[in-house]
C-alpha atoms as a PDB file:
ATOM      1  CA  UNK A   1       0.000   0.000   0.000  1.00  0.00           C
ATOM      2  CA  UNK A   2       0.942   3.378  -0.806  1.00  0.00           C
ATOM      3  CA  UNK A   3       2.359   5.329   2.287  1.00  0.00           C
ATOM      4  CA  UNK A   4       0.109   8.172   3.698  1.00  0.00           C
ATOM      5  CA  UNK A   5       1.689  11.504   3.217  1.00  0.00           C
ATOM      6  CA  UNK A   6      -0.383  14.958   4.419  1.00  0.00           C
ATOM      7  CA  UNK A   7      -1.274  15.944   0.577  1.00  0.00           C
ATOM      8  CA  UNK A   8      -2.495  12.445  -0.722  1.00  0.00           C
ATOM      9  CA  UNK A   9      -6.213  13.168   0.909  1.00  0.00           C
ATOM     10  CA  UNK A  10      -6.989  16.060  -1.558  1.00  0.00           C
ATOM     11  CA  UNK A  11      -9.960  16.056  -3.758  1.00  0.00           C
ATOM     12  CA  UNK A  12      -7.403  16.643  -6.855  1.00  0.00           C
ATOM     13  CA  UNK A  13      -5.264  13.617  -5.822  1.00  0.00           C
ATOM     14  CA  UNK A  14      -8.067  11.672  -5.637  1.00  0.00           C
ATOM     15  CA  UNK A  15      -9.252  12.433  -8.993  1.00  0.00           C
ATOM     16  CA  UNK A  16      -5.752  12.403 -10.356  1.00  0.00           C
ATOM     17  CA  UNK A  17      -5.341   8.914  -9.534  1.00  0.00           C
ATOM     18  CA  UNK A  18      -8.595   7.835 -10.457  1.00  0.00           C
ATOM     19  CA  UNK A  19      -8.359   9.924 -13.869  1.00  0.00           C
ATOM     20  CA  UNK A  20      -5.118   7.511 -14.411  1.00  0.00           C
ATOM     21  CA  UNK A  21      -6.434   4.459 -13.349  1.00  0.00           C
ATOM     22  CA  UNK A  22      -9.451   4.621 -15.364  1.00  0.00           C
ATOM     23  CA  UNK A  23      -7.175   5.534 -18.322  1.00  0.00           C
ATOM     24  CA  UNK A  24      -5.007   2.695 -17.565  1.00  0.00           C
ATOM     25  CA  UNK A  25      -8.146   0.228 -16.758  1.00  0.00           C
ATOM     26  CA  UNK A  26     -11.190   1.596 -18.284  1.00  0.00           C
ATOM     27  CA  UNK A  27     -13.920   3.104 -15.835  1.00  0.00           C
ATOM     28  CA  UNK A  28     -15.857  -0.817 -15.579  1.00  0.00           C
ATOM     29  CA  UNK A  29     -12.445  -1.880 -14.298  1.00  0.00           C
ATOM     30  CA  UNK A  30     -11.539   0.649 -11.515  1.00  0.00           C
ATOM     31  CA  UNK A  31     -13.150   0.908  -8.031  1.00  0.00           C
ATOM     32  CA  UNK A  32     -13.173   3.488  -5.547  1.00  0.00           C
ATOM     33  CA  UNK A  33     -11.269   0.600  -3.401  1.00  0.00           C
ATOM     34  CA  UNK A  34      -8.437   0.707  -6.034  1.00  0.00           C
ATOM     35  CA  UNK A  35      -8.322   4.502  -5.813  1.00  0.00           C
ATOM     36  CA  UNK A  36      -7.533   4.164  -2.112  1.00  0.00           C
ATOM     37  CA  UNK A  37      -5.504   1.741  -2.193  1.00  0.00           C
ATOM     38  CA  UNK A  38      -2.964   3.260  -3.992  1.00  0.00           C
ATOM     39  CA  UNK A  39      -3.412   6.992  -1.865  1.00  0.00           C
ATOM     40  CA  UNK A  40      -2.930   4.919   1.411  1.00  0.00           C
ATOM     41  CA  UNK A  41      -6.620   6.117   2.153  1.00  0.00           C
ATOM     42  CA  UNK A  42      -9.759   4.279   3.431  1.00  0.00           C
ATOM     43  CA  UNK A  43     -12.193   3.671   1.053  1.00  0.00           C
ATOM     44  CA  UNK A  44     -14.562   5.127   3.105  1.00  0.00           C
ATOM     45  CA  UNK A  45     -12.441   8.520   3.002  1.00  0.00           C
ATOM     46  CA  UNK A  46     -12.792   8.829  -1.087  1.00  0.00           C
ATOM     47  CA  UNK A  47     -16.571   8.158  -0.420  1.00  0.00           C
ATOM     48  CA  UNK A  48     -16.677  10.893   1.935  1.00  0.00           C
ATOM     49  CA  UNK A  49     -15.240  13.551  -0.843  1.00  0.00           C
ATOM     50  CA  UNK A  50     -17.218  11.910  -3.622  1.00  0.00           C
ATOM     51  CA  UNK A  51     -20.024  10.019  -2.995  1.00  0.00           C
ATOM     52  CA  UNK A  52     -20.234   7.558  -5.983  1.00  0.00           C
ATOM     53  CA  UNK A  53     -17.717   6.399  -8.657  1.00  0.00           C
ATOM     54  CA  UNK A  54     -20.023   8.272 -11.152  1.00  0.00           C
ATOM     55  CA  UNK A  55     -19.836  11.472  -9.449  1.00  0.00           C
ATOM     56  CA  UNK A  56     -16.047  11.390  -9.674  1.00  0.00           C
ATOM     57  CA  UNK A  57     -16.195  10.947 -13.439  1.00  0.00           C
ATOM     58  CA  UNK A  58     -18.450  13.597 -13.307  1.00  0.00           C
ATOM     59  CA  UNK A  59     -15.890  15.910 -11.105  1.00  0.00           C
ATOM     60  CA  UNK A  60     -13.546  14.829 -13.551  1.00  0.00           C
ATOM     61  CA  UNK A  61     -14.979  15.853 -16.599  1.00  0.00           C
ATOM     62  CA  UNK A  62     -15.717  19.376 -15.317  1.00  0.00           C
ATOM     63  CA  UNK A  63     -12.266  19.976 -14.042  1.00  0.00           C
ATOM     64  CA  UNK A  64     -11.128  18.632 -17.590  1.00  0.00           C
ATOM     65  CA  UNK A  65     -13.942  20.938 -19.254  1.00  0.00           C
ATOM     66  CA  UNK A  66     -12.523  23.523 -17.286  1.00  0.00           C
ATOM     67  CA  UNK A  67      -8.943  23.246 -18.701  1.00  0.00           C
ATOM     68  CA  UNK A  68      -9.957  23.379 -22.291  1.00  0.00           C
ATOM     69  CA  UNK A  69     -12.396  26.494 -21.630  1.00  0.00           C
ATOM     70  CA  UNK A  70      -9.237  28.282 -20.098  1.00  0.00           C
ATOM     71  CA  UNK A  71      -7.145  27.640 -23.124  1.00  0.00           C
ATOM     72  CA  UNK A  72      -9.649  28.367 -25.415  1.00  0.00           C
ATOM     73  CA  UNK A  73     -10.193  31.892 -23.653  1.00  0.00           C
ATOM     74  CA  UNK A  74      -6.787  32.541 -23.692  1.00  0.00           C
ATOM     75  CA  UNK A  75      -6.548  31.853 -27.103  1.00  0.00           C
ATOM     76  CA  UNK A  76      -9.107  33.817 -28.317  1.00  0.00           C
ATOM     77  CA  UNK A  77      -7.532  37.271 -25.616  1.00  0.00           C
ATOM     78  CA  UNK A  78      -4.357  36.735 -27.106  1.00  0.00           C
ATOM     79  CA  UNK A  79      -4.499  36.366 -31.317  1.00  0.00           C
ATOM     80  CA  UNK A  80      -6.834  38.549 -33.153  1.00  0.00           C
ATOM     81  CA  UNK A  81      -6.587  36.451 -36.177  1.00  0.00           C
ATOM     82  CA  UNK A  82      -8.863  33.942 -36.923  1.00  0.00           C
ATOM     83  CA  UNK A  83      -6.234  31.900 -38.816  1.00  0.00           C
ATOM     84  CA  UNK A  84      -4.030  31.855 -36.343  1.00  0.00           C
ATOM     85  CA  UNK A  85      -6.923  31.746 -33.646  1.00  0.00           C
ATOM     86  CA  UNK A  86      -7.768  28.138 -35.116  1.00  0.00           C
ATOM     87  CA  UNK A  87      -4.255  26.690 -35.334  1.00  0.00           C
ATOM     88  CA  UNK A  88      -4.182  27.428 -32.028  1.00  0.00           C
ATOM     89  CA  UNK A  89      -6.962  25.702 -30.891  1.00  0.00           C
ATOM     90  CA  UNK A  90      -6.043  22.583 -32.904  1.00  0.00           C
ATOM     91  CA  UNK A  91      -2.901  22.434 -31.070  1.00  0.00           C
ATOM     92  CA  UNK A  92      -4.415  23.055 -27.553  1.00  0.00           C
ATOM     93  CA  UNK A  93      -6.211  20.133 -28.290  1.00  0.00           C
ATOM     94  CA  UNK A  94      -3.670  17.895 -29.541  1.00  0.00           C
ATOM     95  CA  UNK A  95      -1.484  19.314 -26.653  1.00  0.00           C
ATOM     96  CA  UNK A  96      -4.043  17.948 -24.267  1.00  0.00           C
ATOM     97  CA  UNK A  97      -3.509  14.168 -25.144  1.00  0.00           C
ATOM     98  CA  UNK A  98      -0.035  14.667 -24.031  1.00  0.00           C
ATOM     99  CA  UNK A  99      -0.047  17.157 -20.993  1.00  0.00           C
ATOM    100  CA  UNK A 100      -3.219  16.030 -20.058  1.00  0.00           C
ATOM    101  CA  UNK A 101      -3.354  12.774 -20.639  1.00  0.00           C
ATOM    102  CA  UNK A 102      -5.013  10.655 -18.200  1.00  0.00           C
ATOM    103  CA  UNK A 103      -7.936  13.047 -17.878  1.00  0.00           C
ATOM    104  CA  UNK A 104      -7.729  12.945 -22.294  1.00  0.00           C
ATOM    105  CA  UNK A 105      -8.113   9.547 -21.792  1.00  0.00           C
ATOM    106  CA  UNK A 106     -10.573   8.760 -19.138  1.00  0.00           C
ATOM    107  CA  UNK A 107     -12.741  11.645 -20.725  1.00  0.00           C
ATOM    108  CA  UNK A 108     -12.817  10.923 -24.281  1.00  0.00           C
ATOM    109  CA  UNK A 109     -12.792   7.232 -24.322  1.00  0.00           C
ATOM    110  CA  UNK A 110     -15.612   6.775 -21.569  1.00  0.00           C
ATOM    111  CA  UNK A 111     -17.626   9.714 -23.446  1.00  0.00           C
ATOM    112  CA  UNK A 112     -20.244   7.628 -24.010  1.00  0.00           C
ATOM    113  CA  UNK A 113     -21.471   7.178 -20.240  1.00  0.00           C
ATOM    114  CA  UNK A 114     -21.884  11.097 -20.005  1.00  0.00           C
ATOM    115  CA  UNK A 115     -24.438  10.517 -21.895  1.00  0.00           C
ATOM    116  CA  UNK A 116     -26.572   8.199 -19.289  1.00  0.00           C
ATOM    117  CA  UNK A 117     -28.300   9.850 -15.911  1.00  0.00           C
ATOM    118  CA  UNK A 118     -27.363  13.423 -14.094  1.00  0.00           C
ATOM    119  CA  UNK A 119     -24.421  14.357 -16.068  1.00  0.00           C
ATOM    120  CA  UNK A 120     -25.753  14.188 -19.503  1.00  0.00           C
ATOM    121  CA  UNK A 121     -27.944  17.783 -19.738  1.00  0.00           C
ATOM    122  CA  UNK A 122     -24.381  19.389 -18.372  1.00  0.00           C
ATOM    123  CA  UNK A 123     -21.820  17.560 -20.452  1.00  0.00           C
ATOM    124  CA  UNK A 124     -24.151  18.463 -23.842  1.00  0.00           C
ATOM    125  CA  UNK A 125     -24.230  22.187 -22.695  1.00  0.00           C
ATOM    126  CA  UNK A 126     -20.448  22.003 -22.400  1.00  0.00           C
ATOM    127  CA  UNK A 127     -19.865  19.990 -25.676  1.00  0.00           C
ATOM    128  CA  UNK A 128     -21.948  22.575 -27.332  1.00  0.00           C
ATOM    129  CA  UNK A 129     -20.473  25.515 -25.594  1.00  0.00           C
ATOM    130  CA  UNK A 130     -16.708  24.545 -26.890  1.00  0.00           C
ATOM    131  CA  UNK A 131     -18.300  24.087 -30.042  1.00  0.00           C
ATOM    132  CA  UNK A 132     -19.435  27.375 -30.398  1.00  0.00           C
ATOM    133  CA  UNK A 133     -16.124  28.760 -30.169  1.00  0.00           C
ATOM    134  CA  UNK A 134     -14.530  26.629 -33.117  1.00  0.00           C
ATOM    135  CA  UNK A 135     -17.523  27.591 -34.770  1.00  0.00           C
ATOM    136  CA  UNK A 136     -17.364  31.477 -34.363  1.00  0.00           C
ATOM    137  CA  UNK A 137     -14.293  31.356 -35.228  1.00  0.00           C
ATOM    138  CA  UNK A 138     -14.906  30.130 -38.291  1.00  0.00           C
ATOM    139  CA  UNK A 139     -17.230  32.265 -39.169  1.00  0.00           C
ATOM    140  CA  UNK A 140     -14.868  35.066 -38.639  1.00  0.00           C
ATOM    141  CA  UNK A 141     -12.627  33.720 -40.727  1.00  0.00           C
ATOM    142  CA  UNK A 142     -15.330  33.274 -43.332  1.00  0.00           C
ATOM    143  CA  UNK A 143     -16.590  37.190 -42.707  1.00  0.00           C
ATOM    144  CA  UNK A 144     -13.056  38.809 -43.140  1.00  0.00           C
ATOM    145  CA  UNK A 145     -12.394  36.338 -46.718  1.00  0.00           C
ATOM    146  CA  UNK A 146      -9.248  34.517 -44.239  1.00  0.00           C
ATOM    147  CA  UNK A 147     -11.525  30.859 -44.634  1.00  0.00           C
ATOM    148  CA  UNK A 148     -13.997  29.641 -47.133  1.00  0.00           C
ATOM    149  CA  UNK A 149     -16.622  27.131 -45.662  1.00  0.00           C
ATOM    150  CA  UNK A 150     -20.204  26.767 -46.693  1.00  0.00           C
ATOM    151  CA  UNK A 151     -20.702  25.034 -43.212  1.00  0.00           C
ATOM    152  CA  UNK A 152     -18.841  25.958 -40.025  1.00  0.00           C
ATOM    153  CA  UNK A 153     -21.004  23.667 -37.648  1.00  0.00           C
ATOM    154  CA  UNK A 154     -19.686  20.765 -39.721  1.00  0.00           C
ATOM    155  CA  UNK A 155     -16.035  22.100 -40.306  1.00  0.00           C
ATOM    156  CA  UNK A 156     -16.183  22.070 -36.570  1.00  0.00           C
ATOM    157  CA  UNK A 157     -17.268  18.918 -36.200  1.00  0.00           C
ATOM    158  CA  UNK A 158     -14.431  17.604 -38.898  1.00  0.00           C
ATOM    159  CA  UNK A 159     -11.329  19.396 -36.384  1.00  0.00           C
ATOM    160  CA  UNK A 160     -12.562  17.528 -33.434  1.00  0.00           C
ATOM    161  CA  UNK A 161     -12.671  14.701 -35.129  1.00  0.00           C
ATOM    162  CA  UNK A 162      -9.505  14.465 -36.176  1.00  0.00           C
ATOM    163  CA  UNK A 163      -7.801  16.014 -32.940  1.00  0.00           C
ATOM    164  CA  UNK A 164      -9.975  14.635 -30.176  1.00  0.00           C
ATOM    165  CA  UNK A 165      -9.580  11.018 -31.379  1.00  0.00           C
ATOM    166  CA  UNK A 166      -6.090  11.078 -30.974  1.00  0.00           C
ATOM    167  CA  UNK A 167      -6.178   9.832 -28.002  1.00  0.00           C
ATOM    168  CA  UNK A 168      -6.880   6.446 -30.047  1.00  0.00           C
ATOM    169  CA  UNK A 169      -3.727   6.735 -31.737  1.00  0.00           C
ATOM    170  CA  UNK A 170      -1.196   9.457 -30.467  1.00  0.00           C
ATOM    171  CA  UNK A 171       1.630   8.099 -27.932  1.00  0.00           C
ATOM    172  CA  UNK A 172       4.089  10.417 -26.133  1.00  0.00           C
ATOM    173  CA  UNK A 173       6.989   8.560 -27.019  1.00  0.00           C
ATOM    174  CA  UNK A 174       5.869   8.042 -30.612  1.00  0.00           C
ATOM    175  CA  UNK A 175       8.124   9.132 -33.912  1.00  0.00           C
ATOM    176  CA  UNK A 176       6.088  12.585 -34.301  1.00  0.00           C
ATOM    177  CA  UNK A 177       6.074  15.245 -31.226  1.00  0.00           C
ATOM    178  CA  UNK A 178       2.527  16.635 -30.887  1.00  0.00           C
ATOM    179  CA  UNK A 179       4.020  20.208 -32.171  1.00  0.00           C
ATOM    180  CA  UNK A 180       4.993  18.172 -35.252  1.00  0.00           C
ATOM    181  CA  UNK A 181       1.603  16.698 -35.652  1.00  0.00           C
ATOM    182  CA  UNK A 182      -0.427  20.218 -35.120  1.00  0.00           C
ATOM    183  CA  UNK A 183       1.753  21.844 -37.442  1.00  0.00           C
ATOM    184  CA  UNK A 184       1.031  18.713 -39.948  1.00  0.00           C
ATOM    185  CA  UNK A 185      -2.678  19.328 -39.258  1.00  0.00           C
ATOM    186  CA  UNK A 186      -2.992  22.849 -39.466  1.00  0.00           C
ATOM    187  CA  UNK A 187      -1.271  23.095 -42.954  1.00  0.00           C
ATOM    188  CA  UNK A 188      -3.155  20.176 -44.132  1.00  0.00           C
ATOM    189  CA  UNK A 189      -6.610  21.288 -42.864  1.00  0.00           C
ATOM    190  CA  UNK A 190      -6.049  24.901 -43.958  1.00  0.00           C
ATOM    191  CA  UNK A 191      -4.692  23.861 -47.132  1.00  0.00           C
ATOM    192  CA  UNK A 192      -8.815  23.340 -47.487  1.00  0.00           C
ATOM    193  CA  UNK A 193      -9.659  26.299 -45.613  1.00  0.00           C
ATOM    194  CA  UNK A 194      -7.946  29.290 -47.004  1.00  0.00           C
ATOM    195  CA  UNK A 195      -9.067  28.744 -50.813  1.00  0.00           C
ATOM    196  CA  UNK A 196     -12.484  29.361 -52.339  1.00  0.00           C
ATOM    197  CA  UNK A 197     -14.336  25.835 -53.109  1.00  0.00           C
ATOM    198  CA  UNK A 198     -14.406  25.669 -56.881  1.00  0.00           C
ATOM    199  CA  UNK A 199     -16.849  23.660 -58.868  1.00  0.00           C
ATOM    200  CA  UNK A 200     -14.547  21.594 -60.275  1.00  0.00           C
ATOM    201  CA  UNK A 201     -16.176  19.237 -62.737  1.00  0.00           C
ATOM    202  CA  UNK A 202     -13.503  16.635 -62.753  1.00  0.00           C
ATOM    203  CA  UNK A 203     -13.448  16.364 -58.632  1.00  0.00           C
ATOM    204  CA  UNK A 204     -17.131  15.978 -58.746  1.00  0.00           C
ATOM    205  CA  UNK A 205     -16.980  12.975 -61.099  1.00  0.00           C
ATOM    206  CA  UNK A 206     -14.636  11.579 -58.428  1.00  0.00           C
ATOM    207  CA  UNK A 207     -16.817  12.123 -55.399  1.00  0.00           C
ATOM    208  CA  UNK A 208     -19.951  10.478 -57.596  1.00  0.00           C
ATOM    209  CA  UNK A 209     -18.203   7.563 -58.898  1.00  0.00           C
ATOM    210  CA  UNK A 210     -16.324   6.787 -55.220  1.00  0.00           C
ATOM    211  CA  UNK A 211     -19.548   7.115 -53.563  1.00  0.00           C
ATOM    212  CA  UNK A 212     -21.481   4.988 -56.299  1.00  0.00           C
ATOM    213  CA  UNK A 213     -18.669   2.049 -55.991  1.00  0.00           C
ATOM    214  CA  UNK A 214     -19.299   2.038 -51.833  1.00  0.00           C
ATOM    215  CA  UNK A 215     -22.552   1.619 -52.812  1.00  0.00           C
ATOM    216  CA  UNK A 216     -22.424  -1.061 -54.888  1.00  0.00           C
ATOM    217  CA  UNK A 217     -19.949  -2.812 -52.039  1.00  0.00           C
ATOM    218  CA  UNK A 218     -21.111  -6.185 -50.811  1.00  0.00           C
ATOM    219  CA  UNK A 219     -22.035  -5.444 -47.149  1.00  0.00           C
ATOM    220  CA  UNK A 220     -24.958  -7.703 -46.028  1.00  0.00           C
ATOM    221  CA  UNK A 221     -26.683  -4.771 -45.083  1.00  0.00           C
ATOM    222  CA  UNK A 222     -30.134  -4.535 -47.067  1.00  0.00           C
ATOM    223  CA  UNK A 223     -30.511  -1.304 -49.050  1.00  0.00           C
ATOM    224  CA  UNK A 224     -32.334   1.657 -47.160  1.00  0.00           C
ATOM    225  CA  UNK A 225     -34.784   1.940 -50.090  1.00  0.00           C
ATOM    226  CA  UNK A 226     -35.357  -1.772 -50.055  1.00  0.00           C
ATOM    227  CA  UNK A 227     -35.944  -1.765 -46.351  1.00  0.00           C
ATOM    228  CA  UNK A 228     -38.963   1.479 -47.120  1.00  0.00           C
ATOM    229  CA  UNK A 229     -40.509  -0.692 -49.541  1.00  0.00           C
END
């Protein structure tokens, strides 16, 4: 057992250890008995400073929330630049899967049980909030001619899902730093971004015969207009 020391009964230690266990383990594998085992505490202490292992993956989503809202606000107080206002966001988010990681981990792989119970009106009011400032910034972007998107909401929705799944993928002590990936994504995303979309004829014959040869792929699924009758 972990030795006692005068810090190790803090609400943050206790969610920093369960943040990394539950990143290690998954959230069905760790237990509020684990937690305290390895702080040297009774498990009756952790269930006096949280009283469920649900509430402490809520605590810990709103302390992650919190760090991603204070980069984002920083962000936007310190670049006036739209362009430059979105690389920086897609590397605060990359950033997080390496300075943040356990949280980045427990967080965005266990996503899907925010969505059950108490914490699901708060998490889709955060969601939405960090949403809405990719998405404005966009739209600046699109106001002052910098960007060129028809559809910020889903441009938005196409950066976090490149950067937040990561965490499926990205390693600390992989071949590419996470500066070195940002930079990668930012150039390649932008590439998009910063010139008008152009009705180009031959690109369009691409899309339509790609999307006609998926179509035609033998998947056992029965066709959608077979299935309306």
């Amino acid at each position: 057992m972990t030795a006692r020391n005068p810090r190790t009964s803090s609400r943050d230690a206790i969610l920093r250890v369960f943040a990394e266990q539950v990143a290690e383990r998954g959230y069905a594998d760790t237990s509020l008995g684990d937690v305290a085992a390895h702080l040297g505490l009774s498990k009756g202490t952790i269930v006096h400073h949280f009283r469920s292992k649900q509430a402490m993956l809520g605590e810990l989503h709103v302390a992650y929330f919190g760090r991603r809202f204070a980069e984002a606000e920083h962000i936007l107080a310190e670049l006036d630049d739209p362009v430059r206002r979105l690389i920086a966001i897609i590397y605060a988010l990359l950033k997080s899967h390496r300075d943040d990681r356990a949280a980045s981990l427990a967080c965005l792989r266990e996503l899907v049980r925010y969505f059950e119970g108490e914490l699901n009106e708060y998490v889709r009011k955060q969601r939405t909030a960090y949403t809405d400032i990719l998405v404005g910034v966009l739209r600046d972007g699109v106001r002052q001619g910098l960007l060129h998107t028809a559809d910020p909401g889903m441009t938005a929705l196409h950066i976090f899902g490149m950067c937040n799944y990561a965490w499926s993928w990205y390693r600390p002590d992989g071949a590419r730093s996470v500066e070195q990936i940002a930079a990668q994504f930012a150039r390649e995303t932008l590439g998009g971004l910063t010139h008008p979309a152009t009705d180009d004829p031959g690109l369009t014959e691409k899309i339509d015969q790609a999307l006609a040869t998926v179509r035609r792929a033998p998947t056992g699924i029965p066709d959608a207009a077979v299935l309306r009758g």
